[in-house]
PDB file of N, CA and C in Angstrom:
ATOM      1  N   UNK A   1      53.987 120.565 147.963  1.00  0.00           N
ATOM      2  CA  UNK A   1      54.503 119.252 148.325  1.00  0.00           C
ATOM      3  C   UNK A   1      53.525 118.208 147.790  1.00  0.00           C
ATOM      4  N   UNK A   2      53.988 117.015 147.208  1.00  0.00           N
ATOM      5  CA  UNK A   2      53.001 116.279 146.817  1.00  0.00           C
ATOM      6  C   UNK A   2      52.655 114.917 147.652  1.00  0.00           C
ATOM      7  N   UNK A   3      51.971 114.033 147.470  1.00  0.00           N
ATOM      8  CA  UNK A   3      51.309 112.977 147.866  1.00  0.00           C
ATOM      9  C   UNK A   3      52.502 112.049 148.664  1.00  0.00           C
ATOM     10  N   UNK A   4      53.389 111.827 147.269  1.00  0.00           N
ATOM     11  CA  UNK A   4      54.273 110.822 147.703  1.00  0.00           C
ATOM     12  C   UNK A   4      55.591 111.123 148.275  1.00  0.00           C
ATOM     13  N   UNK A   5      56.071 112.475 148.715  1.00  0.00           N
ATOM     14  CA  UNK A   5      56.848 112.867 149.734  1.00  0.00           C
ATOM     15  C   UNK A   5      56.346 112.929 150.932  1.00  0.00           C
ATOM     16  N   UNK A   6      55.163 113.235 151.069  1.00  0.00           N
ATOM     17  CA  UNK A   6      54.895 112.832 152.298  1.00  0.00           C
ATOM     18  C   UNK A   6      54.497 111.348 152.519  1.00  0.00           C
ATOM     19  N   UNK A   7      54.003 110.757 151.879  1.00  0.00           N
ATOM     20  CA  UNK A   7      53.946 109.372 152.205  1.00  0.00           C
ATOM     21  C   UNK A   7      55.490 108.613 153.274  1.00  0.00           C
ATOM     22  N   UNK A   8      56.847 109.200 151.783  1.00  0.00           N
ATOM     23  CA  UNK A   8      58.007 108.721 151.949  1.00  0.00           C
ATOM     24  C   UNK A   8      58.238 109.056 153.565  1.00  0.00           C
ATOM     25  N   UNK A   9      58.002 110.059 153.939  1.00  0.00           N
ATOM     26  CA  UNK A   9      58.557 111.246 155.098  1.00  0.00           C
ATOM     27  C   UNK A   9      57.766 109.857 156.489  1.00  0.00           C
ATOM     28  N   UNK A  10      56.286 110.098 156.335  1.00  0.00           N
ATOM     29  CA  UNK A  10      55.343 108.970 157.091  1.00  0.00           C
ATOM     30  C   UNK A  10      56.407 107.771 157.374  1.00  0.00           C
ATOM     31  N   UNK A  11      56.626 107.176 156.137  1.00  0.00           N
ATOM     32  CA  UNK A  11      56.782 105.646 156.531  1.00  0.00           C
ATOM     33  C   UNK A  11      58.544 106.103 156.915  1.00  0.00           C
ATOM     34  N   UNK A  12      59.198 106.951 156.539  1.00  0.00           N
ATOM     35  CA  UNK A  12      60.426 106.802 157.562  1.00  0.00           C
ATOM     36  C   UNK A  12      60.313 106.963 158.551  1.00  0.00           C
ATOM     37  N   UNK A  13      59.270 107.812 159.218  1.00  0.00           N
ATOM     38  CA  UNK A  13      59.376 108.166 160.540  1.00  0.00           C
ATOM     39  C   UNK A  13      58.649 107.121 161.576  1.00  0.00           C
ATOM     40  N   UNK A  14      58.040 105.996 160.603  1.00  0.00           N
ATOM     41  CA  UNK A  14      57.608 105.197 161.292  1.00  0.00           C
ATOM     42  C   UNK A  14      58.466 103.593 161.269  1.00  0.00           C
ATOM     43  N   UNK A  15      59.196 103.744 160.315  1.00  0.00           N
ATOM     44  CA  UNK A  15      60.595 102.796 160.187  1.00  0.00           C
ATOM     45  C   UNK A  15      61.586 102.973 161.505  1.00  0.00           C
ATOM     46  N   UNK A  16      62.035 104.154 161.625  1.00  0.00           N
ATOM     47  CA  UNK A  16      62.821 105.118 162.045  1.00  0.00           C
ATOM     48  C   UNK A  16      62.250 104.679 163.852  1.00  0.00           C
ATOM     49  N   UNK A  17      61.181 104.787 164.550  1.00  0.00           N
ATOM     50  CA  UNK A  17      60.882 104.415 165.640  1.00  0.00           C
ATOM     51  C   UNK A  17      60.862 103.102 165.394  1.00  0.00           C
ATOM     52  N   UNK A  18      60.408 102.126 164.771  1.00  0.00           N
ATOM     53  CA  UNK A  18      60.510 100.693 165.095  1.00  0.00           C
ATOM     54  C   UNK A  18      62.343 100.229 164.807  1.00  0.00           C
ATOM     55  N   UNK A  19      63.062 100.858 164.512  1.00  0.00           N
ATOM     56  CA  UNK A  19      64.488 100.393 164.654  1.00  0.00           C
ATOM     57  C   UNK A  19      64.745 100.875 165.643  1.00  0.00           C
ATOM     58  N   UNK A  20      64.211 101.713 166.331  1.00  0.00           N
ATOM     59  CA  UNK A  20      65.048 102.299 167.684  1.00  0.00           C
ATOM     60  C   UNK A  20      64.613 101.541 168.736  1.00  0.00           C
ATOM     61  N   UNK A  21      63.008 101.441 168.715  1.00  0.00           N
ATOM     62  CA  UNK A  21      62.418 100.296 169.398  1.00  0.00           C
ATOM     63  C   UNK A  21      63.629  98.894 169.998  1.00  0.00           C
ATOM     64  N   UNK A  22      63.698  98.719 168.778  1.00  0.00           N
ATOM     65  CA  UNK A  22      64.908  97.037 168.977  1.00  0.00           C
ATOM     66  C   UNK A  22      66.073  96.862 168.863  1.00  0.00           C
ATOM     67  N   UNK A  23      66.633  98.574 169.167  1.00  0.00           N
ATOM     68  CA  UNK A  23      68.091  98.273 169.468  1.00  0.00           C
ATOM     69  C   UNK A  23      68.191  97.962 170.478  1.00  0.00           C
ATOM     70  N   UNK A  24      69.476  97.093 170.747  1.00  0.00           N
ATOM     71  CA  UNK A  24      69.903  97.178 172.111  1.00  0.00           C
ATOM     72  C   UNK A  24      70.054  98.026 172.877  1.00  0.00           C
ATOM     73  N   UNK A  25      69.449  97.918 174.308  1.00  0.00           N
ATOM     74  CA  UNK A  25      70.063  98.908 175.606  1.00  0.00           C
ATOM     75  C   UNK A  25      71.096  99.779 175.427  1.00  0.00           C
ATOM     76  N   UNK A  26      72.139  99.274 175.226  1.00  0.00           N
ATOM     77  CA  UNK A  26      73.554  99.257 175.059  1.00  0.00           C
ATOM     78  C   UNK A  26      73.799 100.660 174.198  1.00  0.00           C
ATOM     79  N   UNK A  27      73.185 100.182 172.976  1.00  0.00           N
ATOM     80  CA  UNK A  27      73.512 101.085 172.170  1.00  0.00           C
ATOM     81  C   UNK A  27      72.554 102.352 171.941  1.00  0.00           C
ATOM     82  N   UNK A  28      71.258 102.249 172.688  1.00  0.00           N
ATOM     83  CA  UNK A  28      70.279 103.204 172.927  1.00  0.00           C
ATOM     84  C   UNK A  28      71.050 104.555 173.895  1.00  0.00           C
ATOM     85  N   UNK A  29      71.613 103.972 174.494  1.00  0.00           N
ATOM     86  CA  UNK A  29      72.550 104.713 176.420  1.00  0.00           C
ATOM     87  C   UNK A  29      73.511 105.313 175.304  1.00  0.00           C
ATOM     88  N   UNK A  30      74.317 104.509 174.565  1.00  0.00           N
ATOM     89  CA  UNK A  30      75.981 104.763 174.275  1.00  0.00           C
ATOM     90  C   UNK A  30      75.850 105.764 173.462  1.00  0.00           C
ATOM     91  N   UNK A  31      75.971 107.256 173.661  1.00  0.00           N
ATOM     92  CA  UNK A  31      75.834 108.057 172.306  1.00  0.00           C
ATOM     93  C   UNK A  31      77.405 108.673 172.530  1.00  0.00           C
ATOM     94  N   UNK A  32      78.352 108.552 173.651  1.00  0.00           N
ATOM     95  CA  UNK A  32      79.292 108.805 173.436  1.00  0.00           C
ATOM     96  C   UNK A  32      80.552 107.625 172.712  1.00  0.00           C
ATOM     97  N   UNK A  33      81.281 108.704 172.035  1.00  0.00           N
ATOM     98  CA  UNK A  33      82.088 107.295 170.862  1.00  0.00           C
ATOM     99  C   UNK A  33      83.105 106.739 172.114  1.00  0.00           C
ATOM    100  N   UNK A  34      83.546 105.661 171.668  1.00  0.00           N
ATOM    101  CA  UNK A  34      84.358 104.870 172.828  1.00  0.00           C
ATOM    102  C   UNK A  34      85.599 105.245 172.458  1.00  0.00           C
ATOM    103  N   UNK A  35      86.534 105.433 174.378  1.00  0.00           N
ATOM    104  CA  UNK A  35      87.534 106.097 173.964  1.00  0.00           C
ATOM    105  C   UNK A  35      88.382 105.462 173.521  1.00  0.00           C
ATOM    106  N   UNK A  36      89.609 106.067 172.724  1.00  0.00           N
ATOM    107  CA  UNK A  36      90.824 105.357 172.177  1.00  0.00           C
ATOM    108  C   UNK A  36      91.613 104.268 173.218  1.00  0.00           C
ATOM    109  N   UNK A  37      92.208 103.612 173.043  1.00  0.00           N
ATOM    110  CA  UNK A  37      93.284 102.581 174.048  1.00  0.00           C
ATOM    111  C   UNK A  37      94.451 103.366 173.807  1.00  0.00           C
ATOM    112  N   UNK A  38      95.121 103.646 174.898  1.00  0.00           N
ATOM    113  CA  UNK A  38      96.401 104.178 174.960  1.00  0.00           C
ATOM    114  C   UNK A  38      97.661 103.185 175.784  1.00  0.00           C
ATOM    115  N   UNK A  39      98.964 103.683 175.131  1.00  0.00           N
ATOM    116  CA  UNK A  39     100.097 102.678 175.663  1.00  0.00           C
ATOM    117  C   UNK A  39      99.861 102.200 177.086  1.00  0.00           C
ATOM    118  N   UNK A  40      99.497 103.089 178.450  1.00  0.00           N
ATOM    119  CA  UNK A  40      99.281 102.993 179.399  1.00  0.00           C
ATOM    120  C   UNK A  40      98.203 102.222 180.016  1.00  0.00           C
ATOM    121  N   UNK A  41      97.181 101.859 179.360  1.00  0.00           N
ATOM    122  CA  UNK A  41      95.918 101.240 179.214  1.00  0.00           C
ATOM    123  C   UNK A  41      96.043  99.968 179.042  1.00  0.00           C
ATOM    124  N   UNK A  42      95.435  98.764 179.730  1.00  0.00           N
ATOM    125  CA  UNK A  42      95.287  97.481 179.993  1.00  0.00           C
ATOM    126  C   UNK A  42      95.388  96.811 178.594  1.00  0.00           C
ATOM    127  N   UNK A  43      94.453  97.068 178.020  1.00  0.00           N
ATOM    128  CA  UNK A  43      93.949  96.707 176.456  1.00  0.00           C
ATOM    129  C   UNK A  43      95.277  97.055 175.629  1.00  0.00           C
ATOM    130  N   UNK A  44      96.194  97.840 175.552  1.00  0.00           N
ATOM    131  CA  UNK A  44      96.853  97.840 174.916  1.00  0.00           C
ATOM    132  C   UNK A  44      97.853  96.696 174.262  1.00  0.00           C
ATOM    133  N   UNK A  45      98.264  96.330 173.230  1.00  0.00           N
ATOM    134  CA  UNK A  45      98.820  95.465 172.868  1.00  0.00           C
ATOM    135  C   UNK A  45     100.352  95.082 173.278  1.00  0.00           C
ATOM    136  N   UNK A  46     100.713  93.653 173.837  1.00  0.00           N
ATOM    137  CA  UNK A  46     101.778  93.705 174.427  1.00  0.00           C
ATOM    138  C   UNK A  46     103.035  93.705 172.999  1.00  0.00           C
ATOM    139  N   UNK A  47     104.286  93.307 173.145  1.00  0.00           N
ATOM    140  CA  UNK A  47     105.157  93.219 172.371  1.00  0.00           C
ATOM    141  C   UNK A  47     105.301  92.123 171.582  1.00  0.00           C
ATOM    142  N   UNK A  48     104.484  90.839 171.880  1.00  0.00           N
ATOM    143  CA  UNK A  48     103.939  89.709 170.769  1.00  0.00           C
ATOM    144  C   UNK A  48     103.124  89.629 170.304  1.00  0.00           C
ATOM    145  N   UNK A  49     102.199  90.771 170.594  1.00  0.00           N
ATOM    146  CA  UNK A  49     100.917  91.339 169.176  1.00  0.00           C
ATOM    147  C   UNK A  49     101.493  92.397 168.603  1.00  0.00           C
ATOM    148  N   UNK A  50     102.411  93.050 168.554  1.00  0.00           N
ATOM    149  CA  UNK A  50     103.156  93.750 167.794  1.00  0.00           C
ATOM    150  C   UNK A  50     103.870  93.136 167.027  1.00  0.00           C
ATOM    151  N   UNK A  51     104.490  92.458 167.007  1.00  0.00           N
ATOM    152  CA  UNK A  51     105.699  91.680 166.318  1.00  0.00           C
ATOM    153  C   UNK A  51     104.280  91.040 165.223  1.00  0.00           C
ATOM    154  N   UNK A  52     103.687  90.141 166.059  1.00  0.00           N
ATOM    155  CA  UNK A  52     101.821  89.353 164.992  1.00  0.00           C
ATOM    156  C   UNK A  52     102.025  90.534 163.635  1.00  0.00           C
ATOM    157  N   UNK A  53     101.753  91.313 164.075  1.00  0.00           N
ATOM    158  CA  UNK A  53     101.111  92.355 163.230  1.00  0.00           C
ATOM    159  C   UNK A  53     102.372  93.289 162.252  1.00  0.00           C
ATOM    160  N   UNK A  54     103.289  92.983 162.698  1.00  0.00           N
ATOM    161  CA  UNK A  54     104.059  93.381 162.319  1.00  0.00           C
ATOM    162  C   UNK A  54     104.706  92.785 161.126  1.00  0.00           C
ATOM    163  N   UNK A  55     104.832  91.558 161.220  1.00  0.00           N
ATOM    164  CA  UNK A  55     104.473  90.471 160.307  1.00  0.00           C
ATOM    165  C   UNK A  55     103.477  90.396 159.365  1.00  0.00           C
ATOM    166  N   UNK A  56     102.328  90.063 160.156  1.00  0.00           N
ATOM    167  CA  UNK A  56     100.889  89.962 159.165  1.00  0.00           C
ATOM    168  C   UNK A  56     100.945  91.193 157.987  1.00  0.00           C
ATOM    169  N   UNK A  57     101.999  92.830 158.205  1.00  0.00           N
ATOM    170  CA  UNK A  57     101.695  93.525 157.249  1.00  0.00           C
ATOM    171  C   UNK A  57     103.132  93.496 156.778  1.00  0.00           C
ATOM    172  N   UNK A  58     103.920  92.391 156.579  1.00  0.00           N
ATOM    173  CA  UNK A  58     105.433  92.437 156.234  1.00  0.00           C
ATOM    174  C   UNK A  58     106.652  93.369 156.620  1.00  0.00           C
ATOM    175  N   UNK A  59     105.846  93.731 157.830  1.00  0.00           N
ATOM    176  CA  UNK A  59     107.497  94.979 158.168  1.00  0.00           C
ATOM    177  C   UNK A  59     106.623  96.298 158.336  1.00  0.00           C
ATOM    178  N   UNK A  60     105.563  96.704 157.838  1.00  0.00           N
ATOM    179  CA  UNK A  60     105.162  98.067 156.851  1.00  0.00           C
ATOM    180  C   UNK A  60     104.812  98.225 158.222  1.00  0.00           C
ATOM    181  N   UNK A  61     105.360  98.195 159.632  1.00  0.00           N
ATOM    182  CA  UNK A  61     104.608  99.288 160.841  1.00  0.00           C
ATOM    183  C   UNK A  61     105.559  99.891 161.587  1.00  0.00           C
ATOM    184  N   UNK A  62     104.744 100.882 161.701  1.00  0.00           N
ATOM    185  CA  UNK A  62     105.849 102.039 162.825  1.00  0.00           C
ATOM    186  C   UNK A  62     105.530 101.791 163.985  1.00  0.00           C
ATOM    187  N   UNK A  63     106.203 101.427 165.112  1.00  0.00           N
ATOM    188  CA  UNK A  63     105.552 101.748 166.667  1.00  0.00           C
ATOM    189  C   UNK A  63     105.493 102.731 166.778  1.00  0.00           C
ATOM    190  N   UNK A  64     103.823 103.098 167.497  1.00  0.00           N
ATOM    191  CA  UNK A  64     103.915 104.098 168.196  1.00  0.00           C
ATOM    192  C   UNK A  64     105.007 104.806 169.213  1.00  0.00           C
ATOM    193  N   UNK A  65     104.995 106.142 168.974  1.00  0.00           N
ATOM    194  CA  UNK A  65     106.094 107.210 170.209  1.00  0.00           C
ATOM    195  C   UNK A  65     105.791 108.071 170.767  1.00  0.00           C
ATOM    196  N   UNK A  66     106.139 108.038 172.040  1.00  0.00           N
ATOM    197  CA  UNK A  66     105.400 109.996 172.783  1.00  0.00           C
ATOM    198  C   UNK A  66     106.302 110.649 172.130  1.00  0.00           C
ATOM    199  N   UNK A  67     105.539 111.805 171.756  1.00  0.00           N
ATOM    200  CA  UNK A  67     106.307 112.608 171.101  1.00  0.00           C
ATOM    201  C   UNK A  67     107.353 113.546 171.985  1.00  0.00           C
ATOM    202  N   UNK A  68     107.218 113.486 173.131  1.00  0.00           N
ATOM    203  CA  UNK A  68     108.080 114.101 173.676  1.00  0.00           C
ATOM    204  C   UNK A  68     109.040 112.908 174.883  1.00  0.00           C
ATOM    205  N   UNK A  69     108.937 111.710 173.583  1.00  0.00           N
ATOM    206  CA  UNK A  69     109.576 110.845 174.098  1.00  0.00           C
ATOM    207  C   UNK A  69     111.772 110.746 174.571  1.00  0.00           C
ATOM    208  N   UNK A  70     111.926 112.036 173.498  1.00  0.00           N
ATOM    209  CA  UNK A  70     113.236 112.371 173.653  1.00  0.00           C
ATOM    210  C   UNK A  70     113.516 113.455 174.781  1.00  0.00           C
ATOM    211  N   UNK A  71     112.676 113.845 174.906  1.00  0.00           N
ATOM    212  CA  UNK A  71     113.124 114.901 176.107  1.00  0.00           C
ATOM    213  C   UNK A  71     112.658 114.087 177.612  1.00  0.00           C
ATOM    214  N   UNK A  72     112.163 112.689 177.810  1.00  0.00           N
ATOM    215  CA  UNK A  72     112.464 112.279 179.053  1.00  0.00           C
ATOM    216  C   UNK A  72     113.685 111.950 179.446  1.00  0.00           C
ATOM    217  N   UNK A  73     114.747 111.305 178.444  1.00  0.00           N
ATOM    218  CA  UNK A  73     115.872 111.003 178.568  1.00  0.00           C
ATOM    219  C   UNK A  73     117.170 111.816 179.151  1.00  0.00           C
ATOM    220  N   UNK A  74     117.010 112.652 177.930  1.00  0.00           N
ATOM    221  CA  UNK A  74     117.819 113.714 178.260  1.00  0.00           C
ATOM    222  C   UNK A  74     117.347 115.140 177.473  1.00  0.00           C
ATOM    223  N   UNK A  75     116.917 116.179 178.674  1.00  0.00           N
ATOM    224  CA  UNK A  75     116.181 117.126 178.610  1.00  0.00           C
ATOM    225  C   UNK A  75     116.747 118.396 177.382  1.00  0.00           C
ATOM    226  N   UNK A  76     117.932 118.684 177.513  1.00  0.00           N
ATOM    227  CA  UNK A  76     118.561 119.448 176.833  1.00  0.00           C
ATOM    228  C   UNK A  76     119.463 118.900 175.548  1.00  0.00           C
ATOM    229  N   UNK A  77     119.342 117.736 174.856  1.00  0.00           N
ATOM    230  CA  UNK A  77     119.875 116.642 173.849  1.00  0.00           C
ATOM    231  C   UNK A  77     119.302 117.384 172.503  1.00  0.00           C
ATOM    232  N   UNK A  78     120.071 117.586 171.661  1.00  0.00           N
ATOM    233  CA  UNK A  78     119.280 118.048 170.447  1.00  0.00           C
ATOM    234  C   UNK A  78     117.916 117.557 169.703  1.00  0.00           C
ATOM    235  N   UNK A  79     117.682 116.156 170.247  1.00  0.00           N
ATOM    236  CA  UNK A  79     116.759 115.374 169.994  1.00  0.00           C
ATOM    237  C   UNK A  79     115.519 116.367 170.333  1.00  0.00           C
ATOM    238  N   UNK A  80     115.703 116.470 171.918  1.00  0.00           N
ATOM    239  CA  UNK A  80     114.583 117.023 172.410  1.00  0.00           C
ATOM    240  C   UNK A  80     113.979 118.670 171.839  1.00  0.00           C
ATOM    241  N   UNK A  81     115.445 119.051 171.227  1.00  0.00           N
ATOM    242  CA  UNK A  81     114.755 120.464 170.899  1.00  0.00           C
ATOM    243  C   UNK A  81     114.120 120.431 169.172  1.00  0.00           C
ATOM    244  N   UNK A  82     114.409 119.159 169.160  1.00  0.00           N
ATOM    245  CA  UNK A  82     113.776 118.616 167.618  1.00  0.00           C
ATOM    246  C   UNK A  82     112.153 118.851 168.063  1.00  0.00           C
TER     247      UNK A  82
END
């Protein structure tokens, strides 16, 4: 191994603690990823940020669907055995 790999190795590992040093709290704690927003969920977007957006990309969106959104209706419907 020569001189200046370890040098490199040194000064990351001493980079490497002074960024951790001055992260935020927040993000020191948070090592789990944040969960998704689902239809049922507060945050979720009502039906005039859908339409926004729906727009903003000219038409090009699908609403989301439970996928076993045909078999609440009617259980035995060919839909549902789709």
């Amino acid at each position: 191994m020569n001189r200046r790999s370890v040098l490199k190795g040194m000064a990351a590992g001493v980079l490497q603690s002074i960024a951790l040093r001055n992260l935020p709290v927040e993000a020191k704690t948070s090592s789990l990823a944040r969960r998704r927003v689902r239809p049922s969920d507060p945050e979720w977007p009502n039906a005039a940020s859908w339409e926004k957006l729906r727009q903003a990309v000219d038409g090009n969106l699908l609403r989301p669907q439970a996928l076993l959104a045909p078999c609440e209706a009617e259980p035995k419907a060919v839909a549902c055995a789709d």
